[in-house]
Protein backbone atom coordinates (compact mmCIF):
# COMPACT_ATOMS: atom_id res chain seq x y z
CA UNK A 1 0.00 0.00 0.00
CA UNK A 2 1.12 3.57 -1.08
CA UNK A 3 1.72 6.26 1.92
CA UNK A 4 0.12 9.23 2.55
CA UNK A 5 0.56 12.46 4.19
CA UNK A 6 -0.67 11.60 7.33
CA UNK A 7 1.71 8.18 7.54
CA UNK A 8 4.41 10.80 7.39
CA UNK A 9 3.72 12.49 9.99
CA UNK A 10 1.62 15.60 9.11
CA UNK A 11 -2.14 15.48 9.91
CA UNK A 12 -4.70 17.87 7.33
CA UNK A 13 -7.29 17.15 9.64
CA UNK A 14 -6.00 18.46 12.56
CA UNK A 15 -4.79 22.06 10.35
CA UNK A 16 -8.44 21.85 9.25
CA UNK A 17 -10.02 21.77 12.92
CA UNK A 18 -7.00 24.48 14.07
CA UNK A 19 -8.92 26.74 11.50
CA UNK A 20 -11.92 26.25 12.76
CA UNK A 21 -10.68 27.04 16.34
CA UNK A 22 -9.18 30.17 15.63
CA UNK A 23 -12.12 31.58 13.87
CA UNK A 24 -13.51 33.78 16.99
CA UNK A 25 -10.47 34.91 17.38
CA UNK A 26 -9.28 36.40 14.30
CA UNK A 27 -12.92 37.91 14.13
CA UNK A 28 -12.11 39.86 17.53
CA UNK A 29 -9.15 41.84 15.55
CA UNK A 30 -11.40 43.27 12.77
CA UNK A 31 -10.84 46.84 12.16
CA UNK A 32 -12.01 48.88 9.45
CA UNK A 33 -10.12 47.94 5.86
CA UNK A 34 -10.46 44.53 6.52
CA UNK A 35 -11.08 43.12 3.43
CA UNK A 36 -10.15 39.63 3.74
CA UNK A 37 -11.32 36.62 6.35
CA UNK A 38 -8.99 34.02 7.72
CA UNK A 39 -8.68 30.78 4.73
CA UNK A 40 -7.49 33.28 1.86
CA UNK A 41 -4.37 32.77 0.04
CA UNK A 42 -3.39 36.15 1.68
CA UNK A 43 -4.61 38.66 3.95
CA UNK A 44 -6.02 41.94 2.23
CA UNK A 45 -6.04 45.33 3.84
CA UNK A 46 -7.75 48.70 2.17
CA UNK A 47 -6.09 51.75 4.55
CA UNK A 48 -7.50 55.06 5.13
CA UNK A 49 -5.55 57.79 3.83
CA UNK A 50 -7.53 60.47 4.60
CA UNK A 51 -5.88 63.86 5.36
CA UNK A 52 -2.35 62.42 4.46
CA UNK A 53 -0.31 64.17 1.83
CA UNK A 54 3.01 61.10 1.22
CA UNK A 55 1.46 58.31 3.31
CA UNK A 56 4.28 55.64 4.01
CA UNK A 57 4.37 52.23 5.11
CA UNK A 58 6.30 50.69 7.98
CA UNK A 59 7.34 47.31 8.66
CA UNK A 60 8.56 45.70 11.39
CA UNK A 61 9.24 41.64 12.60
CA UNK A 62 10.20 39.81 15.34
CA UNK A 63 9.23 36.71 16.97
CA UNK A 64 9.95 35.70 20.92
CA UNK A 65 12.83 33.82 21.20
CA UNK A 66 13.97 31.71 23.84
CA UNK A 67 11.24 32.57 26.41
CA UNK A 68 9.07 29.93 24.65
CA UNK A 69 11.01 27.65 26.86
CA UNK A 70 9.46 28.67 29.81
CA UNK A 71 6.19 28.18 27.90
CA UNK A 72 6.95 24.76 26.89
CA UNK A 73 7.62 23.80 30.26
CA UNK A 74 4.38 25.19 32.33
CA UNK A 75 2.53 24.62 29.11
CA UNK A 76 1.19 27.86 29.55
CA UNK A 77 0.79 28.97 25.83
CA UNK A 78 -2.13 32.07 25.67
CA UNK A 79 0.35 35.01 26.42
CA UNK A 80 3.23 34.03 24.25
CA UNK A 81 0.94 35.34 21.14
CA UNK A 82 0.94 38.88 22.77
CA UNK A 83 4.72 38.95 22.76
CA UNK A 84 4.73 38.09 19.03
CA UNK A 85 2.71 41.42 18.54
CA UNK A 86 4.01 43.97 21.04
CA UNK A 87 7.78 43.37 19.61
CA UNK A 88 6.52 44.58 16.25
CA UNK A 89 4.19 46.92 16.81
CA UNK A 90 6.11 48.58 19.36
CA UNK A 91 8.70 49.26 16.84
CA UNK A 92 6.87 50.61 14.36
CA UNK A 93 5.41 52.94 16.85
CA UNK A 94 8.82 54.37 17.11
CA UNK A 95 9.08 55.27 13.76
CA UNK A 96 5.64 57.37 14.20
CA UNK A 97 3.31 55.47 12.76
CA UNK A 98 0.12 53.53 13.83
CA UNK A 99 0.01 49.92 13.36
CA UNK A 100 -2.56 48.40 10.59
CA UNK A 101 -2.35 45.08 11.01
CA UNK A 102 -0.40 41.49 11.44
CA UNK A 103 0.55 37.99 10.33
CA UNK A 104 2.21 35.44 12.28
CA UNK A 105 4.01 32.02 11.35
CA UNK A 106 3.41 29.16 13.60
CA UNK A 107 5.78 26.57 13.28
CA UNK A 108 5.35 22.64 14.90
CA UNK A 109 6.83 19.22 14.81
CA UNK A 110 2.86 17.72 15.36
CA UNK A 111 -0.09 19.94 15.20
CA UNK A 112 -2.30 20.66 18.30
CA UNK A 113 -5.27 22.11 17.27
CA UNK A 114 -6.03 23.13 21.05
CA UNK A 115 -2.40 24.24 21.51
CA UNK A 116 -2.17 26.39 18.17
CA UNK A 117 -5.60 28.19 19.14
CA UNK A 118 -4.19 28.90 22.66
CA UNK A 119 -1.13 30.82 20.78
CA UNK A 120 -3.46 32.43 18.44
CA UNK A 121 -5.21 33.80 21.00
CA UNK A 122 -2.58 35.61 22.38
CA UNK A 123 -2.19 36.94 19.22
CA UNK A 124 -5.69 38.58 18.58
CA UNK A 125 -5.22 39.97 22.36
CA UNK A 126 -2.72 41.58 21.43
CA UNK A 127 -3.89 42.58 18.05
CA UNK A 128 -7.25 44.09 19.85
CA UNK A 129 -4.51 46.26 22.69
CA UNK A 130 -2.65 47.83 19.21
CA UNK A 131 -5.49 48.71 17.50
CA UNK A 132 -4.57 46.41 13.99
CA UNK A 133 -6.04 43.55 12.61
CA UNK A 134 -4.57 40.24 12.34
CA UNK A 135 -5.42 39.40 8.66
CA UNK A 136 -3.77 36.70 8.08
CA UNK A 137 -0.72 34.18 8.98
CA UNK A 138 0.37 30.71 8.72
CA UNK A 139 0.60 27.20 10.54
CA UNK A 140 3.40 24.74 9.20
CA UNK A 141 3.77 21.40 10.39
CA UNK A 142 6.90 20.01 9.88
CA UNK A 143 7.80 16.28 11.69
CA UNK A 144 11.23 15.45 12.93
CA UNK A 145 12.28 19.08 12.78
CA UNK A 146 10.61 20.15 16.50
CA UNK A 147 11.50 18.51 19.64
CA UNK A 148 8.41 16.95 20.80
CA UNK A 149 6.01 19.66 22.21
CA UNK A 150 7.96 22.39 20.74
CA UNK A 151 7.05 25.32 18.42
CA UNK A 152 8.52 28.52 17.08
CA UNK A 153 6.30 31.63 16.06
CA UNK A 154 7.32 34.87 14.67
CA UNK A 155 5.10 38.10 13.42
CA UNK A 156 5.12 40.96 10.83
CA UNK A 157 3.57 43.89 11.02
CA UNK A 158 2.53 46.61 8.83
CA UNK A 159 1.68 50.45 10.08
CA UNK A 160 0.98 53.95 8.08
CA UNK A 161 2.19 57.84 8.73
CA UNK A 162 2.45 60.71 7.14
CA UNK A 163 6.27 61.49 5.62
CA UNK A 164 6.57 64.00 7.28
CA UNK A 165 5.59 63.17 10.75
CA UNK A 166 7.81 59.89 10.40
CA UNK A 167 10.01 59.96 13.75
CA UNK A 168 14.10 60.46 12.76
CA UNK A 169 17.06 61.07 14.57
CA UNK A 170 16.97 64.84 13.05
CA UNK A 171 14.32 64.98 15.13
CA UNK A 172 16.00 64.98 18.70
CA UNK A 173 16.99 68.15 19.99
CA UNK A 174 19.58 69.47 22.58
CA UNK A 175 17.68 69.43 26.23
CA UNK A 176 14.81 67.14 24.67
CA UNK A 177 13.02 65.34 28.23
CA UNK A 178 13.42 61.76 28.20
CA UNK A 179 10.16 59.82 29.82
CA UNK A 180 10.04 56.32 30.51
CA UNK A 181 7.42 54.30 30.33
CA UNK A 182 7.01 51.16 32.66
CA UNK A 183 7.62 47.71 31.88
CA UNK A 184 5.03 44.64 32.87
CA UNK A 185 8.57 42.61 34.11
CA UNK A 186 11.32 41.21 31.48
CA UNK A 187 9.40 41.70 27.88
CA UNK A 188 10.75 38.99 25.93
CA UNK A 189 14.61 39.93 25.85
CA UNK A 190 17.24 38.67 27.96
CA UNK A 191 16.04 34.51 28.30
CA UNK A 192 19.10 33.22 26.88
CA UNK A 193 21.34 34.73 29.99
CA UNK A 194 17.63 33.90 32.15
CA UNK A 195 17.58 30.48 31.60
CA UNK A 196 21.21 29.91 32.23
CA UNK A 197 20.39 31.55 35.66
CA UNK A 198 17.51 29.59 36.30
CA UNK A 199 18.14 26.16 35.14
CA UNK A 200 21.96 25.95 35.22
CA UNK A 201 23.45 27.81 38.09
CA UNK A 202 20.19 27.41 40.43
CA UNK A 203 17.90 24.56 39.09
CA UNK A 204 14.51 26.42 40.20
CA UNK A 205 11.58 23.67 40.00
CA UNK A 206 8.93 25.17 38.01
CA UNK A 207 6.44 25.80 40.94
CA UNK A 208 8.64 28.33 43.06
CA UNK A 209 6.90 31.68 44.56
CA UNK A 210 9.63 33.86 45.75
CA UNK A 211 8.49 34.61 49.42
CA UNK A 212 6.25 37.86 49.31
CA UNK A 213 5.69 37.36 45.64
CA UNK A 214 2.08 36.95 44.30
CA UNK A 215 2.56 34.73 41.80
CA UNK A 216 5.48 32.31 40.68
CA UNK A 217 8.95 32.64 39.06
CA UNK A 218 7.89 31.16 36.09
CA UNK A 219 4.20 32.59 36.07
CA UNK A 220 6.54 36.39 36.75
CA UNK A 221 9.02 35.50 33.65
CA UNK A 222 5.84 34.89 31.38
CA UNK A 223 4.02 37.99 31.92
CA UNK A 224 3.53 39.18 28.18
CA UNK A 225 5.28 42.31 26.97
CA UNK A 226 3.36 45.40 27.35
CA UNK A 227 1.96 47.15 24.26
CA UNK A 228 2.41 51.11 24.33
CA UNK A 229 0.29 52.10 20.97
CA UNK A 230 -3.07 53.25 22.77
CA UNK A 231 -0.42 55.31 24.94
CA UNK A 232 1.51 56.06 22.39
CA UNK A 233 -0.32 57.06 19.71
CA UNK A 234 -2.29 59.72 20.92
CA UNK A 235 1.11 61.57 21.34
CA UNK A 236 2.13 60.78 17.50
CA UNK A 237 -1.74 62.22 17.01
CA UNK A 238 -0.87 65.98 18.32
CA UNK A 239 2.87 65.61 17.29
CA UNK A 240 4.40 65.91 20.76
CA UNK A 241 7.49 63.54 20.52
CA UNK A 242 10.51 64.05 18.55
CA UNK A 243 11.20 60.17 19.29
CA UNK A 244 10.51 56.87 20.60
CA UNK A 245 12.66 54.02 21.70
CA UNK A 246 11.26 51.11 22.47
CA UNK A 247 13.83 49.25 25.33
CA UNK A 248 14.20 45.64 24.00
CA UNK A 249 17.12 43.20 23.73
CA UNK A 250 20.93 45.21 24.79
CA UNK A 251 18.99 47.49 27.05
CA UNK A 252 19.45 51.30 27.32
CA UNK A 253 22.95 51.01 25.78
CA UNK A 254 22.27 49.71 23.16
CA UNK A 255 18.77 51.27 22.25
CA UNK A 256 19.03 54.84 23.01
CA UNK A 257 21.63 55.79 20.97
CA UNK A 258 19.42 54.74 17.85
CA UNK A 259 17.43 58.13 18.31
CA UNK A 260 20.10 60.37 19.12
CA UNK A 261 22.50 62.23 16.05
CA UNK A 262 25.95 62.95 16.21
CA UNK A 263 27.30 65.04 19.11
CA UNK A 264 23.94 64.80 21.30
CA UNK A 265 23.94 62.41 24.31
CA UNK A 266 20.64 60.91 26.09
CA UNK A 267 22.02 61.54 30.03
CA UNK A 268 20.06 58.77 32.22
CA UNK A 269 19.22 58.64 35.69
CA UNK A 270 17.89 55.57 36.69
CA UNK A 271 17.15 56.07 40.39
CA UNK A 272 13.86 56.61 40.60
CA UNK A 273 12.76 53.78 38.03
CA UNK A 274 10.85 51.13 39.91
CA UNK A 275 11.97 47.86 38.99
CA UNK A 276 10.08 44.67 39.76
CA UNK A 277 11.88 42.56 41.76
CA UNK A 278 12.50 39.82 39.24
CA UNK A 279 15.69 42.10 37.68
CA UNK A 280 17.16 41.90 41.66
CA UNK A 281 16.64 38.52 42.08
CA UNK A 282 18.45 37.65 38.64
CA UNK A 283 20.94 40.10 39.60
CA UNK A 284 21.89 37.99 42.83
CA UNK A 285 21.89 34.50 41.79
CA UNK A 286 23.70 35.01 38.42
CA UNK A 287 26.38 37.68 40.25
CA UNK A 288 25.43 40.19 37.21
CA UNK A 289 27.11 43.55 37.31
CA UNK A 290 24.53 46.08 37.31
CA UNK A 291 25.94 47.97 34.08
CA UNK A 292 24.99 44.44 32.41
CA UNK A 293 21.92 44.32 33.67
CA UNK A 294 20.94 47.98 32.24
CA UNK A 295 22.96 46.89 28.95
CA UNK A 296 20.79 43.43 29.02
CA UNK A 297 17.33 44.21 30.21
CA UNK A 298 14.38 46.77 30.15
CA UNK A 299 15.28 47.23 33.91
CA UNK A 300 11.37 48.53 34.57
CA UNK A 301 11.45 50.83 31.41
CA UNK A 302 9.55 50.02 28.28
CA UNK A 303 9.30 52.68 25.94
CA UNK A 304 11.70 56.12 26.05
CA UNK A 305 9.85 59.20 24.78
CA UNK A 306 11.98 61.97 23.62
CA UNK A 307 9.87 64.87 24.30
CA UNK A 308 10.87 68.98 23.69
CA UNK A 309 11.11 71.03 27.38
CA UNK A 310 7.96 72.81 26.57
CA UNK A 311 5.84 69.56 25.77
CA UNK A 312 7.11 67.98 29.04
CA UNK A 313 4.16 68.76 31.00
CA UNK A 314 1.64 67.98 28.41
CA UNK A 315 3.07 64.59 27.87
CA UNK A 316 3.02 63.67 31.33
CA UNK A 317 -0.65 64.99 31.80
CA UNK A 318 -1.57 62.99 29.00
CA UNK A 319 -0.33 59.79 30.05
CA UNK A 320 -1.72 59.77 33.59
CA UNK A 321 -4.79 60.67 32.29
CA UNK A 322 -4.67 57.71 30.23
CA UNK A 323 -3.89 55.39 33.82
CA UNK A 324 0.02 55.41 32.82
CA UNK A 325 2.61 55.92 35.26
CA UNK A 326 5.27 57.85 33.16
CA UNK A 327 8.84 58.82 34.44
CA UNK A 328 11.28 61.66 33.89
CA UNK A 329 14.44 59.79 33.20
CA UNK A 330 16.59 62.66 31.96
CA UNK A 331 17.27 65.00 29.15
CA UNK A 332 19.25 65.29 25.83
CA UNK A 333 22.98 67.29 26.14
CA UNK A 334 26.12 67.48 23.97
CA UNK A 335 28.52 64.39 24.26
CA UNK A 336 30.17 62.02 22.12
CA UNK A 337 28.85 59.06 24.04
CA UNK A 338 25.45 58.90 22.84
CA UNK A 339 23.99 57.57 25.81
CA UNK A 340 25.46 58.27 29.72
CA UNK A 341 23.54 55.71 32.22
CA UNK A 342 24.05 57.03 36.19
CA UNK A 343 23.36 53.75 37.39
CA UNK A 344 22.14 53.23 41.22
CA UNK A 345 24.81 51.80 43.71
């Protein structure tokens, strides 16, 4: 008898029922343009240019890296999607513009249906907290390349602005306000040095609560990363930033300088940044100097907005109306540094 592709190890029927799982889902992400529904050869999108003069795409894509470890092993899989999402969109949003919508590529050695649509979901959460639709993506199962259990996924996303209101390093100015906007814990940056803390050097079983902590190590590690557009965007909206930065993977030292030109300097003071205790506790067991940690990790800050002295107080009005809790982290001089951290003792 002749094989088929089931006998070799990838199941139609289960991508069919997927599909049908992730239907509700997908629906929740609908915004207007939409022009396409999830079982298309592609995902369509119609944008509104209304009251732009050179509208311009931006792109951005990412996926989550190592920290789908930790997911593997609580099999806690309904957050990860978010992370797909927030490192994309947050990106765009640093270039100005507003995110339209998303893909994402699911990758598996054997298809879960349940599993897939627990991912998924993520994703249209996180979708839904950016504003953009996800209009499209893919699920490939390949056998014998995935450890048992294991999966990969990665995102693109796609966002519009106005030329001219496109954020550039021309933009940043000398005595610009830097204000930070909190992190939910570690984002998605950093695992690889994480898990050698956790499983190498300490072997922490999967169920330990630090003592005063609400919830566990692992739970802590898996909070999703935050998404800043409906923050965010309402600033792009009445043109109060000169930049964004959004802190991901080589921290403030290696993220800042990408908005600052030649001869200007972002000058950071990180003392009054509250950072969950997570960053401390890594910092102990793994015997991490703190200039690593800042050039490693968020450290508690998110998103940097570069912001001109006179829009200062706006900006911070604005955001605590909106239930954020911003932070004054410094200012713009002249140096040849680019970025000058005064780390805490």
């Amino acid at each position: 008898m002749g094989l088929n592709y089931k006998e070799a190890g990838v199941d139609k029927e289960a991508g069919y029922r997927e599909v049908q799982l992730i239907k509700e889902h997908v629906a929740r992400t609908k915004t207007p343009g939409t022009l396409s529904d999830i079982g298309g050869f592609s995902g369509v999108f119609q944008p509104d240019l209304t009251g732009m003069t050179e509208p311009v795409l931006v792109s951005g894509t990412d996926g989550v890296g190592t920290k789908l470890k930790l997911a593997f092993l609580t099999e806690k899989h309904d957050t990860i999607g978010q992370d797909a999402v927030a490192m994309c969109v947050n990106d765009i949003l640093c270039q100005g513009a507003k995110p339209l919508f998303f893909l994402d590529y699911l990758a598996t050695g054997v298809l879960e249906p349940e599993k897939m649509a627990k991912i998924v979901k993520g994703v249209a959460d996180g979708c839904v907290l950016a504003g953009c639709a996800l209009i499209g993506g893919e699920t490939a199962e390949m056998p014998g390349f995935y450890a048992e259990g294991e999966y990969d996924i990665a995102g693109f996303a796609v966002g519009i602005c106005d030329k001219k209101d496109l954020l550039e390093q021309e933009n940043v100015q000398e005595k610009d306000v830097l204000i930070g906007l909190p992190s939910s814990g570690l984002h998605s940056n950093g695992f690889s040095l994480v898990r050698k803390i956790v499983f190498d050097r300490k072997e922490i079983a999967e169920d330990f609560t630090p003592e005063g902590w609400e919830t566990s190590l692992f739970e802590t590690l898996l909070t999703p990363t935050r998404i800043y557009v409906p923050q965010v965007l309402p600033l792009l909206e009445k043109k109060l930033l000169h930049a964004a930065v959004h802190i991901t993977g080589g921290g403030f030292y290696e993220n800042l300088p990408r908005a600052i030109p030649e001869g200007l300097c972002a000058q950071v003071d990180t003392k009054d940044i509250q950072t969950h205790p997570v960053f401390s506790l890594l910092q102990e067991w793994g015997g991490i100097a703190t200039r690593e940690m800042y050039a490693t990790f968020n450290m508690g800050v998110g998103m940097v907005l570069f912001v001109a002295p006179e829009n200062k107080e706006p900006v911070l009005h604005l955001l605590t109306e909106a239930g954020e809790s911003p932070l004054v982290l410094g200012q713009v001089g002249k140096g040849t540094e680019k970025v000058q951290v005064c780390l805490p003792d």
